[in-house]
Protein backbone atom coordinates (compact mmCIF):
# COMPACT_ATOMS: atom_id res chain seq x y z
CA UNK A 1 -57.13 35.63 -85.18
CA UNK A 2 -57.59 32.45 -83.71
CA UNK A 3 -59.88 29.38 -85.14
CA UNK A 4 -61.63 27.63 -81.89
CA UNK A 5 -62.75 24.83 -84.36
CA UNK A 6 -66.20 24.63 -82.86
CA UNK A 7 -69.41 25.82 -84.43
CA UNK A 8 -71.11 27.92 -81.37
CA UNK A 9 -68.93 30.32 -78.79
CA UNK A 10 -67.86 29.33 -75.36
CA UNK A 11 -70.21 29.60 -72.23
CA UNK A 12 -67.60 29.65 -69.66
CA UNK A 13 -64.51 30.96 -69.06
CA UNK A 14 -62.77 27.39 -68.67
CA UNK A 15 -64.48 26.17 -71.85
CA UNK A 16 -62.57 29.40 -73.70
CA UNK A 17 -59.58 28.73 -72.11
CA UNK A 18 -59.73 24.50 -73.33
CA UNK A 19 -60.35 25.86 -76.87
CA UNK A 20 -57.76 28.58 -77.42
CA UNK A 21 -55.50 26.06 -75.49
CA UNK A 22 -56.39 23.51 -78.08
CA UNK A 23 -55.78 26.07 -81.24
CA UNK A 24 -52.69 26.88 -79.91
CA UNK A 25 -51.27 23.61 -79.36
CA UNK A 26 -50.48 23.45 -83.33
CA UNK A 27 -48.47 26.01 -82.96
CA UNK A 28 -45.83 24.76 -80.51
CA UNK A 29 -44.95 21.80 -78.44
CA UNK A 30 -45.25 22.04 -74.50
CA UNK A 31 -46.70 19.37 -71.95
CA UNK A 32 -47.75 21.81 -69.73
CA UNK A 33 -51.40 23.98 -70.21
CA UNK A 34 -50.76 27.12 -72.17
CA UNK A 35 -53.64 29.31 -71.66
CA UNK A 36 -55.14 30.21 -68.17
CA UNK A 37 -58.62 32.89 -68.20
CA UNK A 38 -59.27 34.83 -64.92
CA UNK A 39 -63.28 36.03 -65.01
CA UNK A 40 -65.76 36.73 -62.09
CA UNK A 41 -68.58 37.40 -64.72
CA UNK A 42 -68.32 36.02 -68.83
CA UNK A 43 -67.91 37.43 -70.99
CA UNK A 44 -66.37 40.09 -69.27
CA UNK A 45 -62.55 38.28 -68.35
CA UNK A 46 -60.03 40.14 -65.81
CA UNK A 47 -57.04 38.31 -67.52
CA UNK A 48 -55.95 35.51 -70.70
CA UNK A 49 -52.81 34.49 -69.48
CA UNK A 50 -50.61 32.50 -72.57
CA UNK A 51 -47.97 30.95 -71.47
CA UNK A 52 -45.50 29.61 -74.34
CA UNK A 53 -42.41 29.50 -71.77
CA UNK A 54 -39.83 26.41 -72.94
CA UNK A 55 -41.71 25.54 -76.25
CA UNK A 56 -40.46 24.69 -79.72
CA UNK A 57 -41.76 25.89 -82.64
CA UNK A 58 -40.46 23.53 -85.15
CA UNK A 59 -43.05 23.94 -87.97
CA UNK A 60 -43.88 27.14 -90.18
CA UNK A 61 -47.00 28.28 -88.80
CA UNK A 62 -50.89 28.10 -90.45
CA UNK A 63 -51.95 30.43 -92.50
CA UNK A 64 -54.37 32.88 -90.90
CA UNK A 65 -58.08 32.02 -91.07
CA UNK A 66 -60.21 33.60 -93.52
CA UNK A 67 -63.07 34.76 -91.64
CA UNK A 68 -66.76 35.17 -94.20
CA UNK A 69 -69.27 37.77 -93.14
CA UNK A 70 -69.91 40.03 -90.64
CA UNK A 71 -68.15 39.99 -87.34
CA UNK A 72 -69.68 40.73 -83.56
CA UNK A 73 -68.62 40.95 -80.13
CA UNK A 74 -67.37 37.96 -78.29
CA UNK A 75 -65.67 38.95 -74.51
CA UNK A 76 -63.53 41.32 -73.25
CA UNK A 77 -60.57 41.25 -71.57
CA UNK A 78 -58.73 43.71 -69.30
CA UNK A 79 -55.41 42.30 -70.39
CA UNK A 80 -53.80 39.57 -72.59
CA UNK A 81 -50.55 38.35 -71.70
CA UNK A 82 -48.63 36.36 -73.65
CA UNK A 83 -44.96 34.75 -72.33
CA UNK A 84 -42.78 33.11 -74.18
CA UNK A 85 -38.97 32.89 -72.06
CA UNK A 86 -36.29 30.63 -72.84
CA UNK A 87 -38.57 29.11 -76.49
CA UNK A 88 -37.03 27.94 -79.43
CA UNK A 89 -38.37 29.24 -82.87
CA UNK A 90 -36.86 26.64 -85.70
CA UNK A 91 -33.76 26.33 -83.69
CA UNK A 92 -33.47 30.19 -83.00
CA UNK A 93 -33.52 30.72 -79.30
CA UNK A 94 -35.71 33.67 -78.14
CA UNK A 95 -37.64 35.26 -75.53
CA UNK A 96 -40.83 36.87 -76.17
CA UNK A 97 -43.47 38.93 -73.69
CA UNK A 98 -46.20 40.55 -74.94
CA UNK A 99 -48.64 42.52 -72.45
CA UNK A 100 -52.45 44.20 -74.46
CA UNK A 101 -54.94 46.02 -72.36
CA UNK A 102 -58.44 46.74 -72.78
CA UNK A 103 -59.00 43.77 -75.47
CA UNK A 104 -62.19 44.05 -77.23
CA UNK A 105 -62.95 40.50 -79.09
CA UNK A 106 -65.01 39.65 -81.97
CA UNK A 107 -66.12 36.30 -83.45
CA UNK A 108 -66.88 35.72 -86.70
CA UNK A 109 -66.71 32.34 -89.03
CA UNK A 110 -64.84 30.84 -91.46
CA UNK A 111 -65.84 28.88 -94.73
CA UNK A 112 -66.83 25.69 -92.32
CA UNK A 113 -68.79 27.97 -89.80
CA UNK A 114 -66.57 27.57 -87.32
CA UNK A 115 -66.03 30.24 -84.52
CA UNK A 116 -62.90 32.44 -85.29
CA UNK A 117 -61.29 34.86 -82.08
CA UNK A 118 -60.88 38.18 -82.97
CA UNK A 119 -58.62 40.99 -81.44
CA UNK A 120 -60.81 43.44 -82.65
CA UNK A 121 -59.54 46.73 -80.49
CA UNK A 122 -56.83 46.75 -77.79
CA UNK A 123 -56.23 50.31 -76.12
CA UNK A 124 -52.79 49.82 -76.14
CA UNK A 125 -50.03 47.03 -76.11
CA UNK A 126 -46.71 46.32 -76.26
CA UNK A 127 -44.37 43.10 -77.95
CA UNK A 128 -40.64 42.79 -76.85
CA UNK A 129 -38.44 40.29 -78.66
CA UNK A 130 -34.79 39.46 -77.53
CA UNK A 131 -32.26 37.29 -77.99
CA UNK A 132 -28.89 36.81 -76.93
CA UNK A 133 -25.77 37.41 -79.65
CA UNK A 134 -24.02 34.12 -77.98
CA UNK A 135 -27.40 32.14 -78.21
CA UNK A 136 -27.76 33.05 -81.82
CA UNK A 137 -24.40 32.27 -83.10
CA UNK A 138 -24.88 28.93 -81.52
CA UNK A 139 -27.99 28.56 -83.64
CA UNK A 140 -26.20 29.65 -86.61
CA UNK A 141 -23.34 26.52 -86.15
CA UNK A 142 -26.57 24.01 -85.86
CA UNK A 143 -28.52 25.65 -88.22
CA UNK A 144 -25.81 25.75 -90.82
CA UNK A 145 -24.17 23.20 -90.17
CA UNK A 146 -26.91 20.82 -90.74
CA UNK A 147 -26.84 22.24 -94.32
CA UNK A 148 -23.51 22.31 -94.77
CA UNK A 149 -22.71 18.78 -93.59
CA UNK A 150 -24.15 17.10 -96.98
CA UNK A 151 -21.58 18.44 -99.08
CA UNK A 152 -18.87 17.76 -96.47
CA UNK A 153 -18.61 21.11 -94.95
CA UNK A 154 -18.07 21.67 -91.42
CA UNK A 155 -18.44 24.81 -89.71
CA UNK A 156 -16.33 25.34 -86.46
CA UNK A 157 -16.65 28.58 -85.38
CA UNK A 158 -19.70 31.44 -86.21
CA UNK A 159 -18.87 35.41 -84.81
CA UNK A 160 -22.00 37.54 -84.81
CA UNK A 161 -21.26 41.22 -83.78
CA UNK A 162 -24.74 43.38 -84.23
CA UNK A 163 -24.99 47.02 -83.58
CA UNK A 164 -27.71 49.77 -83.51
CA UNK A 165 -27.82 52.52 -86.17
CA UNK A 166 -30.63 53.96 -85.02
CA UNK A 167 -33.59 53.58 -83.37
CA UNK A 168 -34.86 51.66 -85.83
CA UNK A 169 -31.79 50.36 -87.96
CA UNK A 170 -29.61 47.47 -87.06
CA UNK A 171 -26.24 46.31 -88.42
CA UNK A 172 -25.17 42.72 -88.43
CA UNK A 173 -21.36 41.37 -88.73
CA UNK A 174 -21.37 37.32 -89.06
CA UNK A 175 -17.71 35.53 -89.36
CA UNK A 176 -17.72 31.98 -90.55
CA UNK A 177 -14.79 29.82 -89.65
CA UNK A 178 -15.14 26.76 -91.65
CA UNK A 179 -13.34 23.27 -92.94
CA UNK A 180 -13.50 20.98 -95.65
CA UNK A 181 -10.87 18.18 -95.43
CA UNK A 182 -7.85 19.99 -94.62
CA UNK A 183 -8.99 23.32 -96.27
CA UNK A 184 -10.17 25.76 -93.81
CA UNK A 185 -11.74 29.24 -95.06
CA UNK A 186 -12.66 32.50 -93.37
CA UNK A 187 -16.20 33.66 -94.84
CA UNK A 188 -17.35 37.29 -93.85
CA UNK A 189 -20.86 38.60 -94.55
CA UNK A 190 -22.76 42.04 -93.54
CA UNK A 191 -25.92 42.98 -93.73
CA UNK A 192 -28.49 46.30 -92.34
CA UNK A 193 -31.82 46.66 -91.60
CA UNK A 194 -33.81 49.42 -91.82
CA UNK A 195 -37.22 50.46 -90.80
CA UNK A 196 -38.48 53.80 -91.66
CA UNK A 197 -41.12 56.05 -90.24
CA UNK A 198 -43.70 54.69 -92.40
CA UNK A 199 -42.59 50.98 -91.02
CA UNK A 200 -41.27 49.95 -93.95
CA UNK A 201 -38.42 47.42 -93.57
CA UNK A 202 -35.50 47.74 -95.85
CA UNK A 203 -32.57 45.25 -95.75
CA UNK A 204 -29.55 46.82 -97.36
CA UNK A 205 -25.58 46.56 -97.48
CA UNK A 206 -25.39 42.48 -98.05
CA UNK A 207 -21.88 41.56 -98.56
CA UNK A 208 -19.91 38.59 -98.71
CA UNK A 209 -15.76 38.30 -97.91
CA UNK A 210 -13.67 35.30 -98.16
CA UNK A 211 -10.52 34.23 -97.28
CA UNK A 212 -9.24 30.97 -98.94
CA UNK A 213 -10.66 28.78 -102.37
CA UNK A 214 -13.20 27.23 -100.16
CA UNK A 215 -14.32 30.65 -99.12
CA UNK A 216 -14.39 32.30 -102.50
CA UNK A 217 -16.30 29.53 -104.02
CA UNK A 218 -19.10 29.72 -101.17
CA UNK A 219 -19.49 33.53 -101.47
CA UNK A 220 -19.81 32.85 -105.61
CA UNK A 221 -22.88 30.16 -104.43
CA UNK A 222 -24.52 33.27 -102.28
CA UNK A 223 -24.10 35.47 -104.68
CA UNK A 224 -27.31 34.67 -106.36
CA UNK A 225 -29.05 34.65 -103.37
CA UNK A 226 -28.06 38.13 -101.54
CA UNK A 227 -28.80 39.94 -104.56
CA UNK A 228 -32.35 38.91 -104.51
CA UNK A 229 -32.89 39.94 -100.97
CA UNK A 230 -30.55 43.12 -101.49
CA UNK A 231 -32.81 46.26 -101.36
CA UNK A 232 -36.06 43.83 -100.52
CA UNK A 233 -38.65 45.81 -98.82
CA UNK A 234 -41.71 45.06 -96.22
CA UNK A 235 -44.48 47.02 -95.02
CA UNK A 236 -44.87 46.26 -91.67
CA UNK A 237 -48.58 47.89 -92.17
CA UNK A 238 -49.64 45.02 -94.59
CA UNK A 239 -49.30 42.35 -92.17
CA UNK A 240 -52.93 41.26 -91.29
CA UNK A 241 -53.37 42.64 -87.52
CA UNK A 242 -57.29 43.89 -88.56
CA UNK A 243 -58.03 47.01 -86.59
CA UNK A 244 -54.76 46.80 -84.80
CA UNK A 245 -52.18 49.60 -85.78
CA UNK A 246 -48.54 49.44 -84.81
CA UNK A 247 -47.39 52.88 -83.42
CA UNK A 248 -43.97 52.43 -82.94
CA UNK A 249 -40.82 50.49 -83.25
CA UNK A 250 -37.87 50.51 -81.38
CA UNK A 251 -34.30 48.28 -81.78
CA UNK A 252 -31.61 48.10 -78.78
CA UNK A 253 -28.68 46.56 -78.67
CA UNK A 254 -25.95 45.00 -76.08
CA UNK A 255 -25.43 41.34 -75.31
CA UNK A 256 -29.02 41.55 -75.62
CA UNK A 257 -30.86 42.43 -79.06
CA UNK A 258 -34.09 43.73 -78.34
CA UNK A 259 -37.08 44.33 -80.45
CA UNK A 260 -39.76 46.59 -78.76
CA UNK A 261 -42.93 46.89 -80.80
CA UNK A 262 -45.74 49.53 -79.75
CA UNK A 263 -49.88 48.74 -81.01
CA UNK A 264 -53.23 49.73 -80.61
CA UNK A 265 -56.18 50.64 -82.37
CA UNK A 266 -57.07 54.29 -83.36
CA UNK A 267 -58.98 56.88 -80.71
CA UNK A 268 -62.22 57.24 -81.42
């Protein structure tokens, strides 16, 4: 769902096109136009093209509009694209490409009448995430080192080793070299995921190593904190895609992790 933040729907395909450019721009920062619509005859759109390629996403994003009363058609689109290559999510580099055909919109309104974009059917479409194991342990030195730093800890050296269990199950392996002063420490922490068949995610096996005082006192400050998310569970179903079902999930990994999501909405 997107909020166009103007009280009547779009007459042309360039003025649809300015406004979910517009919505969009809160999410991420990029000079360049994001959103590109291909149409011979509105409604009725041969392509949305989004293009998210080199952005940041430094800032959680809104909350989801809330959209009152009934809900009609808007456009269609033959396909929604969506490509987001070499984009940087809070400091996490990823890729992202997602590809939806046969896009039925809605719009509705929220509490301040304003015009809210809804995928309200897509025949089928497709989401792959990746990210590279180098890439990511360099975001795990910034990341947490920036934390770290305040209480005069500096990390020099971050080994992430993932590995598939299973279609849907991943393993993660994350060595922490770290100094403070002249006291160095090894820290070692694990951790699984799990999605089942009814996409229920599962993370499991959190534990924490040391090696060194500085080490054993930092896994005795986790502590706390991986037995809260021990055993913590997510329905992947309760996530609020409307109509839109996910159908299946799929996790590879090499130097490349990749997360392949399947969606659609039900046969009639």
């Amino acid at each position: 769902m997107i909020a166009l933040h103007c009280t009547q729907f779009l007459s042309s395909k360039d003025e649809l096109a300015q406004a979910i450019d517009r919505a969009l721009r809160r999410l991420a920062q990029k000079s360049e136009p994001l959103v590109n619509v291909r149409s011979r005859v509105f409604p009725y759109l041969d392509e949305i093209a989004i293009n998210f390629d080199r952005a940041q996403f430094d800032s959680r994003p809104p909350a989801p509009p809330v959209v009152v009363g009934e809900t009609k058609l808007a456009c269609e689109a033959a396909i929604v694209t969506l490509s987001a290559r070499n984009v940087s999510v809070r400091g996490v580099p990823l890729d992202l490409h997602m590809e939806a055909r046969d896009v039925v919109f809605h719009q509705g309104r929220n509490g301040n009448s304003e015009v809210v974009l809804i995928a309200h059917k897509v025949r089928d479409g497709q989401i792959v995430v990746s990210a590279a194991q180098p890439d990511l342990e360099n975001a795990i030195v910034e990341i947490g080192g920036r934390e770290a730093r305040p209480h005069g800890i500096v990390i020099e050296q971050v080994r992430l080793t993932m590995r598939a269990c299973g279609a849907r199950s991943i393993a993660a392996d994350i060595e922490i070299r770290a100094r403070k002063f002249l006291l160095r420490a090894k820290i070692d922490i694990s951790v699984q995921l799990d999605i089942d068949g009814d996409f229920v995610a599962e993370i499991s096996k959190l534990k924490c190593k040391s090696h060194g005082a500085i080490g054993s006192l930092a896994c005795s400050a986790l502590e706390p904190y991986l037995r809260q998310l021990e055993g913590r569970t997510l329905s992947l179903k309760s996530l609020p895609l409307g109509e839109i079902q996910l159908r299946d999930i799929r996790i590879a990994v090499a130097d490349i992790i990749e997360l392949t999501v399947d969606f659609g909405t039900a046969q009639s």
